[in-house]
C-alpha atoms as a PDB file:
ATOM      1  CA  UNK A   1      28.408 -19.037  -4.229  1.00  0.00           C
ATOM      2  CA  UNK A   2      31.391 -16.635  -3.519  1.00  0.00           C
ATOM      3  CA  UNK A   3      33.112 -13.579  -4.828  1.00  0.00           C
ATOM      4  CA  UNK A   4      36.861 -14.745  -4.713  1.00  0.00           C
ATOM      5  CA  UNK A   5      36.683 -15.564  -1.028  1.00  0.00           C
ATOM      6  CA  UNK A   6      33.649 -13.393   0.478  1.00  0.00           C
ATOM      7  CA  UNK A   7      30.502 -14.425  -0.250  1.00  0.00           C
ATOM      8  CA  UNK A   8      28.770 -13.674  -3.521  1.00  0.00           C
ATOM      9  CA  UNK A   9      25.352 -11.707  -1.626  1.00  0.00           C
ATOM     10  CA  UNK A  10      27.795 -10.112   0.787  1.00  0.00           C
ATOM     11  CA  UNK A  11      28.994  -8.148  -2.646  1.00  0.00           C
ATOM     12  CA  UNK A  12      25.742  -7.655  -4.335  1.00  0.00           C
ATOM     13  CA  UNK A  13      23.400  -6.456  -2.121  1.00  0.00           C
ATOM     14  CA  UNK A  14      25.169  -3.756  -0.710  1.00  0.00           C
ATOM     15  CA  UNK A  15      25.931  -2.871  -4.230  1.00  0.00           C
ATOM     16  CA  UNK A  16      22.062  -3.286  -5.178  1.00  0.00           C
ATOM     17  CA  UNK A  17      21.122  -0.854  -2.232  1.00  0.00           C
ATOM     18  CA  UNK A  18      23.729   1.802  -3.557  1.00  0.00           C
ATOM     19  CA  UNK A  19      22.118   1.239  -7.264  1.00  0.00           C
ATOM     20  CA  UNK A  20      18.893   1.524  -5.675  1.00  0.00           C
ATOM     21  CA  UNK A  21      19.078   4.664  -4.470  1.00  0.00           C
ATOM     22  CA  UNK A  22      20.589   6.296  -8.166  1.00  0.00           C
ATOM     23  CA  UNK A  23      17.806   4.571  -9.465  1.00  0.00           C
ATOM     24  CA  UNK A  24      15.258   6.148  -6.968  1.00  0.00           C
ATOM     25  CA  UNK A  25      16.621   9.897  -8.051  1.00  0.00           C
ATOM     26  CA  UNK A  26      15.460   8.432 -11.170  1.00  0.00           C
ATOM     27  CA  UNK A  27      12.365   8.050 -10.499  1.00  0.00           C
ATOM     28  CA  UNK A  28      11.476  10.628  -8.632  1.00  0.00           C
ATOM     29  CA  UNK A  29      11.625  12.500 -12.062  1.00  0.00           C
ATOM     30  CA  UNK A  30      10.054   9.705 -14.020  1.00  0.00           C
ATOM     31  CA  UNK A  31       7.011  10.483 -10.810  1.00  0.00           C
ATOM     32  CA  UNK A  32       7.476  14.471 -11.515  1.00  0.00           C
ATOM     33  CA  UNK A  33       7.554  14.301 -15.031  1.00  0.00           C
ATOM     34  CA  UNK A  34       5.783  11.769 -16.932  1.00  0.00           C
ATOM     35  CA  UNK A  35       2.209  12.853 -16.069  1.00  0.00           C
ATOM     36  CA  UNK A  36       2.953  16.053 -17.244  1.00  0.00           C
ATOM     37  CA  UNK A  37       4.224  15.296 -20.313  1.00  0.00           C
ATOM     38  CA  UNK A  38       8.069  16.521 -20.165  1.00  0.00           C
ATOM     39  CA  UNK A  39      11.043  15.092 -21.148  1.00  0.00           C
ATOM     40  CA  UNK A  40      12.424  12.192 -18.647  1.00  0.00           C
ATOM     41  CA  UNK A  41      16.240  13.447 -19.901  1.00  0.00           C
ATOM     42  CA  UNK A  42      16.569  16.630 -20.267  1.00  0.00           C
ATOM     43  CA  UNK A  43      16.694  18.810 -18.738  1.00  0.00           C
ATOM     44  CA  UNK A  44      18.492  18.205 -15.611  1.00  0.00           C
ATOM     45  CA  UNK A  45      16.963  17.856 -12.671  1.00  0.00           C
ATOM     46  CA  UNK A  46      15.457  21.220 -11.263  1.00  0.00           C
ATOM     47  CA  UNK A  47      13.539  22.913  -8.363  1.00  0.00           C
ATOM     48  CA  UNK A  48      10.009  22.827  -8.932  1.00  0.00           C
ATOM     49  CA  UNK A  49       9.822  26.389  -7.216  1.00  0.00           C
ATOM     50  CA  UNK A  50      12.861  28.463  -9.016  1.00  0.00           C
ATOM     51  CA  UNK A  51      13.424  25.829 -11.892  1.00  0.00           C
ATOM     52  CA  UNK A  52      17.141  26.711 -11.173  1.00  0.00           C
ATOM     53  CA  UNK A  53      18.592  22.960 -12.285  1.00  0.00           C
ATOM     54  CA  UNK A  54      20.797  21.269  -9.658  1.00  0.00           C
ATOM     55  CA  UNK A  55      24.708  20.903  -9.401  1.00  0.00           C
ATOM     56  CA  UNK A  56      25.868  17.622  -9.055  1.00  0.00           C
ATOM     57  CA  UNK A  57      26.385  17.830  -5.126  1.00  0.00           C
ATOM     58  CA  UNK A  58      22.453  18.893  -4.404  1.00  0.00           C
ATOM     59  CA  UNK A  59      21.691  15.473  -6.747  1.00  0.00           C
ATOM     60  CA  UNK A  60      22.819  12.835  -4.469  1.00  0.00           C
ATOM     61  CA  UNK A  61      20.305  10.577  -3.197  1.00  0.00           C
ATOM     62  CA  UNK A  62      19.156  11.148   0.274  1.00  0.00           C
ATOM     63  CA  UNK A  63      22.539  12.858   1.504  1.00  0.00           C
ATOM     64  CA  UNK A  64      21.575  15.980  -0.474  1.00  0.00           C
ATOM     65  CA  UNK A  65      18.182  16.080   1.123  1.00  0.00           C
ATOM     66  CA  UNK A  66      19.585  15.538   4.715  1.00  0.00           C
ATOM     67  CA  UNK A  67      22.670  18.135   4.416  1.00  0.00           C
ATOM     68  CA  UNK A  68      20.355  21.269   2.419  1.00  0.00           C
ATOM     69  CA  UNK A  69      17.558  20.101   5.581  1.00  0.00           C
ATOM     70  CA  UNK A  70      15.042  19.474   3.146  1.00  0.00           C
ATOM     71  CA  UNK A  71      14.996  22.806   1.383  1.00  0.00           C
ATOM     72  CA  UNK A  72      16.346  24.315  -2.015  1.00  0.00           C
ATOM     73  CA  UNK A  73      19.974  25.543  -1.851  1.00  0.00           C
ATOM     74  CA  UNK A  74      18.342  28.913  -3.832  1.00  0.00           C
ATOM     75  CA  UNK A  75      15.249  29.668  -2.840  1.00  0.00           C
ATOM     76  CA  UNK A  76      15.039  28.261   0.075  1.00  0.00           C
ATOM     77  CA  UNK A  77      11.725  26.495  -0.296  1.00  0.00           C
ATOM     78  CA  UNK A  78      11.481  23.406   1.086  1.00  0.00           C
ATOM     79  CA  UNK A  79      11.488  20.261  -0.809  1.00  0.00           C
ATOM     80  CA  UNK A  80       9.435  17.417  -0.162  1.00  0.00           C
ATOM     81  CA  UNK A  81      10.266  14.454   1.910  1.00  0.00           C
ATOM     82  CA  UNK A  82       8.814  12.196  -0.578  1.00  0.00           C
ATOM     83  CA  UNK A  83      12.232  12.498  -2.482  1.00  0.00           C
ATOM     84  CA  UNK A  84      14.893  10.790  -0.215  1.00  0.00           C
ATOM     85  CA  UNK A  85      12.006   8.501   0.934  1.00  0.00           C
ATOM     86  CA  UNK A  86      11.630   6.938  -2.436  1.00  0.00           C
ATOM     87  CA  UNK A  87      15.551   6.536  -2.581  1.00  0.00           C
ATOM     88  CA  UNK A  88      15.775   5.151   0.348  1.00  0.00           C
ATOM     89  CA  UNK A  89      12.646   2.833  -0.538  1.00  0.00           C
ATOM     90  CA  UNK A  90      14.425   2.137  -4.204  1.00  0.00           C
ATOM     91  CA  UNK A  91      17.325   1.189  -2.602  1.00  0.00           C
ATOM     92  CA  UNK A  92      15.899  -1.418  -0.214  1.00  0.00           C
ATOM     93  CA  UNK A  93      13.793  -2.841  -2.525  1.00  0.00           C
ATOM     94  CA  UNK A  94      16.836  -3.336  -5.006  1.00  0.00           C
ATOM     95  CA  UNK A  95      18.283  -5.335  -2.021  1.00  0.00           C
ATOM     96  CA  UNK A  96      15.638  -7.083  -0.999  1.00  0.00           C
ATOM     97  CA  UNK A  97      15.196  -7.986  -4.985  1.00  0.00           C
ATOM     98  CA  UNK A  98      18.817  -9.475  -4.921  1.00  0.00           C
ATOM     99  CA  UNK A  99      18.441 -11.467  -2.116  1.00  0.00           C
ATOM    100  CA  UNK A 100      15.350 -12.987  -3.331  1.00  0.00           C
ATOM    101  CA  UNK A 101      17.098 -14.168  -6.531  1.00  0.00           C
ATOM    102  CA  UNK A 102      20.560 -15.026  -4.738  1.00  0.00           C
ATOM    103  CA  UNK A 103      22.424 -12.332  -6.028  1.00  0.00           C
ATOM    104  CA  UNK A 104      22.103 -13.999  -9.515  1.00  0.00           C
ATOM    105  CA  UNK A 105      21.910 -11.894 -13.277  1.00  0.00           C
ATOM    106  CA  UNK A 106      18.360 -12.222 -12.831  1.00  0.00           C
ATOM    107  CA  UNK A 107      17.951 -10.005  -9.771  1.00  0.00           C
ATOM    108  CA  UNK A 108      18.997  -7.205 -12.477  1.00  0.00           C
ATOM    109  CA  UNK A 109      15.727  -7.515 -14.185  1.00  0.00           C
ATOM    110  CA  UNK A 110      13.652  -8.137 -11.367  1.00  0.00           C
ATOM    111  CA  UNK A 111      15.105  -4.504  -9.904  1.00  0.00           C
ATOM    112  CA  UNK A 112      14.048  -3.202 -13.488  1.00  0.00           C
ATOM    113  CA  UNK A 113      10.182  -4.439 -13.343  1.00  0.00           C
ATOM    114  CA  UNK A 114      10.522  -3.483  -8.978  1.00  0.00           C
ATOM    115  CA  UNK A 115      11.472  -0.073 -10.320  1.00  0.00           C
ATOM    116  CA  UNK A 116       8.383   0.680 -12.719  1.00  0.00           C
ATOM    117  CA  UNK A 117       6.165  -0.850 -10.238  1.00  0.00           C
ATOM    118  CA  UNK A 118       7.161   1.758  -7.637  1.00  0.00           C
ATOM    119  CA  UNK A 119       7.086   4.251 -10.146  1.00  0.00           C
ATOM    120  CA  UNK A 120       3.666   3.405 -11.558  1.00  0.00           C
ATOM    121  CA  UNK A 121       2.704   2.989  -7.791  1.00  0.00           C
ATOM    122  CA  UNK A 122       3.732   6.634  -7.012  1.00  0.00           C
ATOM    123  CA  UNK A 123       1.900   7.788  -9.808  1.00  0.00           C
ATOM    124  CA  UNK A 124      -1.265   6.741  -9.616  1.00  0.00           C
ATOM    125  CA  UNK A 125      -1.413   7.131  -6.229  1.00  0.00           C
ATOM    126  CA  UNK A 126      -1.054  10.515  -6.680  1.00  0.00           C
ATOM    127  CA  UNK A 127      -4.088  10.840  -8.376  1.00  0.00           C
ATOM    128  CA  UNK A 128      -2.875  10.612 -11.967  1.00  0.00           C
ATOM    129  CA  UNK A 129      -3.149   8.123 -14.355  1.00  0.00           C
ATOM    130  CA  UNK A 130      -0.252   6.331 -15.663  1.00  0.00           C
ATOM    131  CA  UNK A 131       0.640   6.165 -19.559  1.00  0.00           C
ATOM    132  CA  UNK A 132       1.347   2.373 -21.061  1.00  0.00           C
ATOM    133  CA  UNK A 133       5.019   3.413 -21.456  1.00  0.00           C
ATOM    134  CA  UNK A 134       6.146   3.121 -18.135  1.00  0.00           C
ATOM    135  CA  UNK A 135       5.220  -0.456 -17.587  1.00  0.00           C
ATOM    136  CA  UNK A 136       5.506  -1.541 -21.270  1.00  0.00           C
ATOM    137  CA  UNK A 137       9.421   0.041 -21.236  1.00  0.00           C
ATOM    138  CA  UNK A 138      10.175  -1.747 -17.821  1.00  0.00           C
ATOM    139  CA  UNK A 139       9.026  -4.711 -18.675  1.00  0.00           C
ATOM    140  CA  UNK A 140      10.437  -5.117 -22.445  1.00  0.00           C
ATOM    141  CA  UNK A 141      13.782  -4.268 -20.959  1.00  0.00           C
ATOM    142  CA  UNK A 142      13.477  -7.005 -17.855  1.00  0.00           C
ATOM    143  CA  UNK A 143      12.221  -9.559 -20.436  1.00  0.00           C
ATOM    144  CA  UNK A 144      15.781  -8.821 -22.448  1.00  0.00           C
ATOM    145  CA  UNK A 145      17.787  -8.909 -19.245  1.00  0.00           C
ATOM    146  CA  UNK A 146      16.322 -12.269 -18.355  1.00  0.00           C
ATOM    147  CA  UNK A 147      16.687 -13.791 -21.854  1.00  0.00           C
ATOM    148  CA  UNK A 148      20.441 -12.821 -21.717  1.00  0.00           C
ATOM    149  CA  UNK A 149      20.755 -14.089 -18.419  1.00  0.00           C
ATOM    150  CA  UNK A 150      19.118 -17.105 -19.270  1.00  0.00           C
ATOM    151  CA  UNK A 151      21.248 -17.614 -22.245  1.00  0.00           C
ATOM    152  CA  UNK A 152      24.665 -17.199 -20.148  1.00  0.00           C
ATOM    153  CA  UNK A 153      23.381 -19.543 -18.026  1.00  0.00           C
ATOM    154  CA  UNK A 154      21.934 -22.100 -20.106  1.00  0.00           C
ATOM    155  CA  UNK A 155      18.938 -22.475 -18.296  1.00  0.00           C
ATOM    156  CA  UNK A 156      15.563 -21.368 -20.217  1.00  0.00           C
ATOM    157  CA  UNK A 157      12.776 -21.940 -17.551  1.00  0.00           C
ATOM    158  CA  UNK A 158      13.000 -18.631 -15.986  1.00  0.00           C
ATOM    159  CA  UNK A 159      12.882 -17.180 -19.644  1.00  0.00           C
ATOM    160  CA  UNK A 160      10.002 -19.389 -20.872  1.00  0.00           C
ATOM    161  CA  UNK A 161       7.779 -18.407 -18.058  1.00  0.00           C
ATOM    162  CA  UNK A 162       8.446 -14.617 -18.011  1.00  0.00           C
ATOM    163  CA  UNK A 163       7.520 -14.683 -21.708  1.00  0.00           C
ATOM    164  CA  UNK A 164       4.385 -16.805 -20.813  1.00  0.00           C
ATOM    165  CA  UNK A 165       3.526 -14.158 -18.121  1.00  0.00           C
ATOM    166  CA  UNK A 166       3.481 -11.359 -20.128  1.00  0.00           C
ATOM    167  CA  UNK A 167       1.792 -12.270 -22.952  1.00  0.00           C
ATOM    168  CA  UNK A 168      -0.961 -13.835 -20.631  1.00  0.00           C
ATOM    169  CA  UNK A 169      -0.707 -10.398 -18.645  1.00  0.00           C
ATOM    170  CA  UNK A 170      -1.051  -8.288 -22.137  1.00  0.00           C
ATOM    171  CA  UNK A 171      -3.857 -10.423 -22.834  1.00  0.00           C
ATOM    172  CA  UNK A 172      -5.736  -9.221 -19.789  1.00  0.00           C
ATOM    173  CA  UNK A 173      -4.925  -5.920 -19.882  1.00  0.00           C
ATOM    174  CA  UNK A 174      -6.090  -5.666 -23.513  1.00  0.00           C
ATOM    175  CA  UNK A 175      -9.363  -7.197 -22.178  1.00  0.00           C
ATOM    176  CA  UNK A 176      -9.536  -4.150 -19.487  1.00  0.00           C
ATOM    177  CA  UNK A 177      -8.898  -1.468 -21.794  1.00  0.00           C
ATOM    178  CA  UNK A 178     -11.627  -2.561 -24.279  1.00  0.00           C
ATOM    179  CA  UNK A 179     -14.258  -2.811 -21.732  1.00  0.00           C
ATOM    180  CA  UNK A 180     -13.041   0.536 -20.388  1.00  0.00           C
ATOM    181  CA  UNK A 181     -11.454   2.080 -23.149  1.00  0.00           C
ATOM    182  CA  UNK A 182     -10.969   5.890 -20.656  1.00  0.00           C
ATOM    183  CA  UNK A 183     -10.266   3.950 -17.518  1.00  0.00           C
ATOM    184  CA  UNK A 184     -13.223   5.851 -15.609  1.00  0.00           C
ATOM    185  CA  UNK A 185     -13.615   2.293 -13.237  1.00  0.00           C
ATOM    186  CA  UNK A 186     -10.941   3.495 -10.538  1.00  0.00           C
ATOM    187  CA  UNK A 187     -10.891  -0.138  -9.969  1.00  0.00           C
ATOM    188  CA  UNK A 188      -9.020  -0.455 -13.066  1.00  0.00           C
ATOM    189  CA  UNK A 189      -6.556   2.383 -12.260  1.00  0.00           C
ATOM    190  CA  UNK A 190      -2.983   1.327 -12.576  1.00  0.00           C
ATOM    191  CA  UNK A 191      -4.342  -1.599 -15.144  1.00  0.00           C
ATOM    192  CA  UNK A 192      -0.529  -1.559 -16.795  1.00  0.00           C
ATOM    193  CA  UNK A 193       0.767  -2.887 -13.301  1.00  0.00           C
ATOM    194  CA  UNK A 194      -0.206  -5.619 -14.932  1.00  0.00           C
ATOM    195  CA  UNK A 195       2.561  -6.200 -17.424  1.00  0.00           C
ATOM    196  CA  UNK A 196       5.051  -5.950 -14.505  1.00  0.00           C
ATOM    197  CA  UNK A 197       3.496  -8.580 -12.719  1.00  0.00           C
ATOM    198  CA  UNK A 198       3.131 -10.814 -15.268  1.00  0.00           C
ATOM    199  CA  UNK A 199       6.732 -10.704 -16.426  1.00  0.00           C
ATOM    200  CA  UNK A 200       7.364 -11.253 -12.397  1.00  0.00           C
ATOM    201  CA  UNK A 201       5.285 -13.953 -11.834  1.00  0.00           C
ATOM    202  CA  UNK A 202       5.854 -16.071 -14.445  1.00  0.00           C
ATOM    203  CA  UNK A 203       9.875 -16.300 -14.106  1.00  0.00           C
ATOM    204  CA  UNK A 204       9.071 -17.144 -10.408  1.00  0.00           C
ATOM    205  CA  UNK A 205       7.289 -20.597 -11.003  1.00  0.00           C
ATOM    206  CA  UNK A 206       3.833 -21.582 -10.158  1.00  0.00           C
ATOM    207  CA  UNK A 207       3.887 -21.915  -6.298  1.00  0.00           C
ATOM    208  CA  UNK A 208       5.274 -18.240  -5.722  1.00  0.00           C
ATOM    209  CA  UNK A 209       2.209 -17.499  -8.202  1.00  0.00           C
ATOM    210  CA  UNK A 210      -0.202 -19.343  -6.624  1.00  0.00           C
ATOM    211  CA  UNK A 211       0.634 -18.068  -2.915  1.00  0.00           C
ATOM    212  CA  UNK A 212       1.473 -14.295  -4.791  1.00  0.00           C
ATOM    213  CA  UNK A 213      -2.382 -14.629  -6.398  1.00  0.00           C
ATOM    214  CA  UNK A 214      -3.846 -15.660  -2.676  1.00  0.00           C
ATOM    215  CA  UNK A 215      -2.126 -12.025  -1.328  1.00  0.00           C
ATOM    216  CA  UNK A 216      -3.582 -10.192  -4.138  1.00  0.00           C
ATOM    217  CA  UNK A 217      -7.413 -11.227  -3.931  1.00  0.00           C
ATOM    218  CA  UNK A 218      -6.790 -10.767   0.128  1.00  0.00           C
ATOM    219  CA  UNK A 219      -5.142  -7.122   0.085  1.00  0.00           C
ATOM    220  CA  UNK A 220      -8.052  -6.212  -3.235  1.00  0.00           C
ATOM    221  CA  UNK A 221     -10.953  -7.149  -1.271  1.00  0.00           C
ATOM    222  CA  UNK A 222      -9.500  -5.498   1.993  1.00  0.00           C
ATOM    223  CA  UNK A 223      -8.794  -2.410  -0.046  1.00  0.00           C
ATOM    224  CA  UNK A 224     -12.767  -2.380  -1.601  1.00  0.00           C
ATOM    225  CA  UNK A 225     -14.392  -2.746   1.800  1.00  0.00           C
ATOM    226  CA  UNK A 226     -12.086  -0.257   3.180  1.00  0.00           C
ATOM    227  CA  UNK A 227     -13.203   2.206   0.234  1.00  0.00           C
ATOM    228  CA  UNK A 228     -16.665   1.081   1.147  1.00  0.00           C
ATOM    229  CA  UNK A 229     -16.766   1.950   4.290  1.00  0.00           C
ATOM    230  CA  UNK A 230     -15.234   5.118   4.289  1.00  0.00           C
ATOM    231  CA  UNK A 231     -17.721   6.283   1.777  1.00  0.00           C
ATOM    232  CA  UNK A 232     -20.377   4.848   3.522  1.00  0.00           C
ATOM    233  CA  UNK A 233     -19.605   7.050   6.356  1.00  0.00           C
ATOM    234  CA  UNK A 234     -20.382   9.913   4.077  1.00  0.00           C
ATOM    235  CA  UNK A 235     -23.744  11.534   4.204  1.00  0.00           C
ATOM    236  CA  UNK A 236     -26.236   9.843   2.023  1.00  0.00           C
ATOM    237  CA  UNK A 237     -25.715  13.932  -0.597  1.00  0.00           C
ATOM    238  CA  UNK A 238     -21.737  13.489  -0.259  1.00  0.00           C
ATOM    239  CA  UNK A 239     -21.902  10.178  -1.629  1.00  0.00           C
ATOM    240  CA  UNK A 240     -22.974  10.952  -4.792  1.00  0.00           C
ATOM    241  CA  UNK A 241     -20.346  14.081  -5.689  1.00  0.00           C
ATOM    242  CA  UNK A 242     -17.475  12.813  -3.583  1.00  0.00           C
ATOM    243  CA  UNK A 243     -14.183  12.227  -5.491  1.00  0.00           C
ATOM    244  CA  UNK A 244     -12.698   8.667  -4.622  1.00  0.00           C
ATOM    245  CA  UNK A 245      -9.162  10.120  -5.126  1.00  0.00           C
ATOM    246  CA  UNK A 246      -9.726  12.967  -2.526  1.00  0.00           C
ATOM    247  CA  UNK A 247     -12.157  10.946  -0.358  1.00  0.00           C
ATOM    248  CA  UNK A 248     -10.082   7.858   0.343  1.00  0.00           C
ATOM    249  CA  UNK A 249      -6.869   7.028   1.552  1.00  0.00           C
ATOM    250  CA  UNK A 250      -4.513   6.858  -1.697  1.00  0.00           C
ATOM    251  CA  UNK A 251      -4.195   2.774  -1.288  1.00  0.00           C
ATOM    252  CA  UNK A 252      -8.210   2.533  -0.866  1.00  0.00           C
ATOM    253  CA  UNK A 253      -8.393   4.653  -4.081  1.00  0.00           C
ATOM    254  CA  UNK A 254      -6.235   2.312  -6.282  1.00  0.00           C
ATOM    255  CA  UNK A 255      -7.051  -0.811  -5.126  1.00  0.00           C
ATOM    256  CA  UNK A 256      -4.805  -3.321  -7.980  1.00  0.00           C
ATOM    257  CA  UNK A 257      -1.843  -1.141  -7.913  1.00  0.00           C
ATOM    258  CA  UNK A 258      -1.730  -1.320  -4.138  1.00  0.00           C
ATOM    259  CA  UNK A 259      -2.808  -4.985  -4.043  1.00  0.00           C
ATOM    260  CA  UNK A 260      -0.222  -6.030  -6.873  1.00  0.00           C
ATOM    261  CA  UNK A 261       2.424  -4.515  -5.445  1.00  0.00           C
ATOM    262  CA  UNK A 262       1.733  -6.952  -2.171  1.00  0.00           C
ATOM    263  CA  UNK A 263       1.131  -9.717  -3.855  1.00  0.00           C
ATOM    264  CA  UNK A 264       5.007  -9.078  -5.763  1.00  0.00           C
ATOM    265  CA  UNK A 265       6.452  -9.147  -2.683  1.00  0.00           C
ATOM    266  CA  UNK A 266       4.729 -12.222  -1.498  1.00  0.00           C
ATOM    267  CA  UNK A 267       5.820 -13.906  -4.735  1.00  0.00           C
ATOM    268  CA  UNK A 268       9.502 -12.695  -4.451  1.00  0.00           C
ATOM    269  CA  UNK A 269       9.638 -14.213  -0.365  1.00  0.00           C
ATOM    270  CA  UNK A 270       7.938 -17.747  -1.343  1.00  0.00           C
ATOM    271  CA  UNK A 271      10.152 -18.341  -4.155  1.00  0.00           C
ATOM    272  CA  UNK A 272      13.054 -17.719  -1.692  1.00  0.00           C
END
């Protein structure tokens, strides 16, 4: 497929990339912000040491970061690397995303649920636990995206299963909440993930699932021995007061998010 006469992913994934990394500003306040119950909107984005909000020119993704050398223009303090990384992340991932789908209306909402993942990712690993909206907003807004698409293209299948995916996914996740209503089972933490990766899954068809579903038991059972064997290394007194979330590494401590988010990109390749 072409754009006039250069090639249609020669246009969008560049573009994607460039979207990407707006949309990974973004998130580093939806990261920031939604755990601690403020405002995703307003106001502007701010320093976390002098609250003095940002112009503009201090606000652009990973440029900012790399001109100020990674401190506040103000105060001086400096601000964390974590910030142009997840722009830069974002931004490959949008790309990545778009060539996975061939540059077609659907990569749009595949960026959307690639974007809460990361977000939800970030925040659990983290150590906080991540409300229903992110993935529930993320994933109602991919599902319209795809129904659109599908509709301007005449072709329902990628539709049909996305809606199948997250209503089997919703199903699950209802069945995890009621067993553990408070999430205390850190092997449910980041249970909402799995709205994203239903919605994912199912537009992708059942090989990518299939081969998707084989990476995500692998990278979960890799994760729990790894957890077990760095508590095991404990003394038999530590074992017994240690906090999982300070004890292991953050992708030991949060075993589905980190093994979802593998088995998306697995999906994403083998449907390529």
């Amino acid at each position: 497929m072409t754009f006039g006469t250069i090639p249609l992913l020669a246009v969008t994934i560049p573009l994607a990339g460039i979207v990407g990394l707006f949309v990974g500003s973004f998130l580093n306040v939806v990261v920031y912000r939604t755990p601690r119950g403020l405002s995703v909107s307003a106001p502007r984005s701010f320093c976390p040491t002098c609250r003095r909000q940002l112009r503009w020119w201090e606000n652009v993704p990973v440029v900012s970061w790399a001109c100020l050398r990674g401190r506040c223009h103000t105060c001086r303090q400096p601000i964390s690397v974590r910030y142009p990384l997840v722009e830069a992340v974002t931004g490959v991932v949008f790309m990545l995303v778009t060539w996975g789908w061939h540059g077609t209306f659907f990569a749009g909402a595949y960026c959307v649920l690639a974007a809460a993942m990361i977000a939800l990712s970030l925040i659990e690993i983290s150590g906080e636990r991540t409300p229903l909206s992110v993935a529930a907003i993320g994933t109602a807004l991919a599902v319209l995206i795809i129904v659109v698409a599908s509709a301007v293209r005449h072709d329902w299948w990628v539709a049909g299963g996305s809606l199948i995916g997250t209503a089997v996914a919703t199903v699950v996740y209802l069945l995890l909440r009621t067993a553990d209503p408070s999430c205390q089972d850190p092997r449910g933490h980041g249970r909402s993930a799995l709205l994203i990766v239903g919605c994912w899954a199912g537009g992708l068809g059942l090989r990518p699932t299939a081969i998707g579903a084989g990476a995500w038991i692998v990278v979960y059972f890799l994760c729990m021995v790894g957890a077990w064997s760095t508590v095991r290394r404990l003394a038999p007194a530590d074992r017994l007061t240690a906090d999982p979330e300070r004890t292991l590494r953050p992708w030991l401590a949060t075993p589905l998010v980190s093994s979802l988010g593998v088995a998306m990109a697995v999906s994403l390749v083998a449907a390529r």
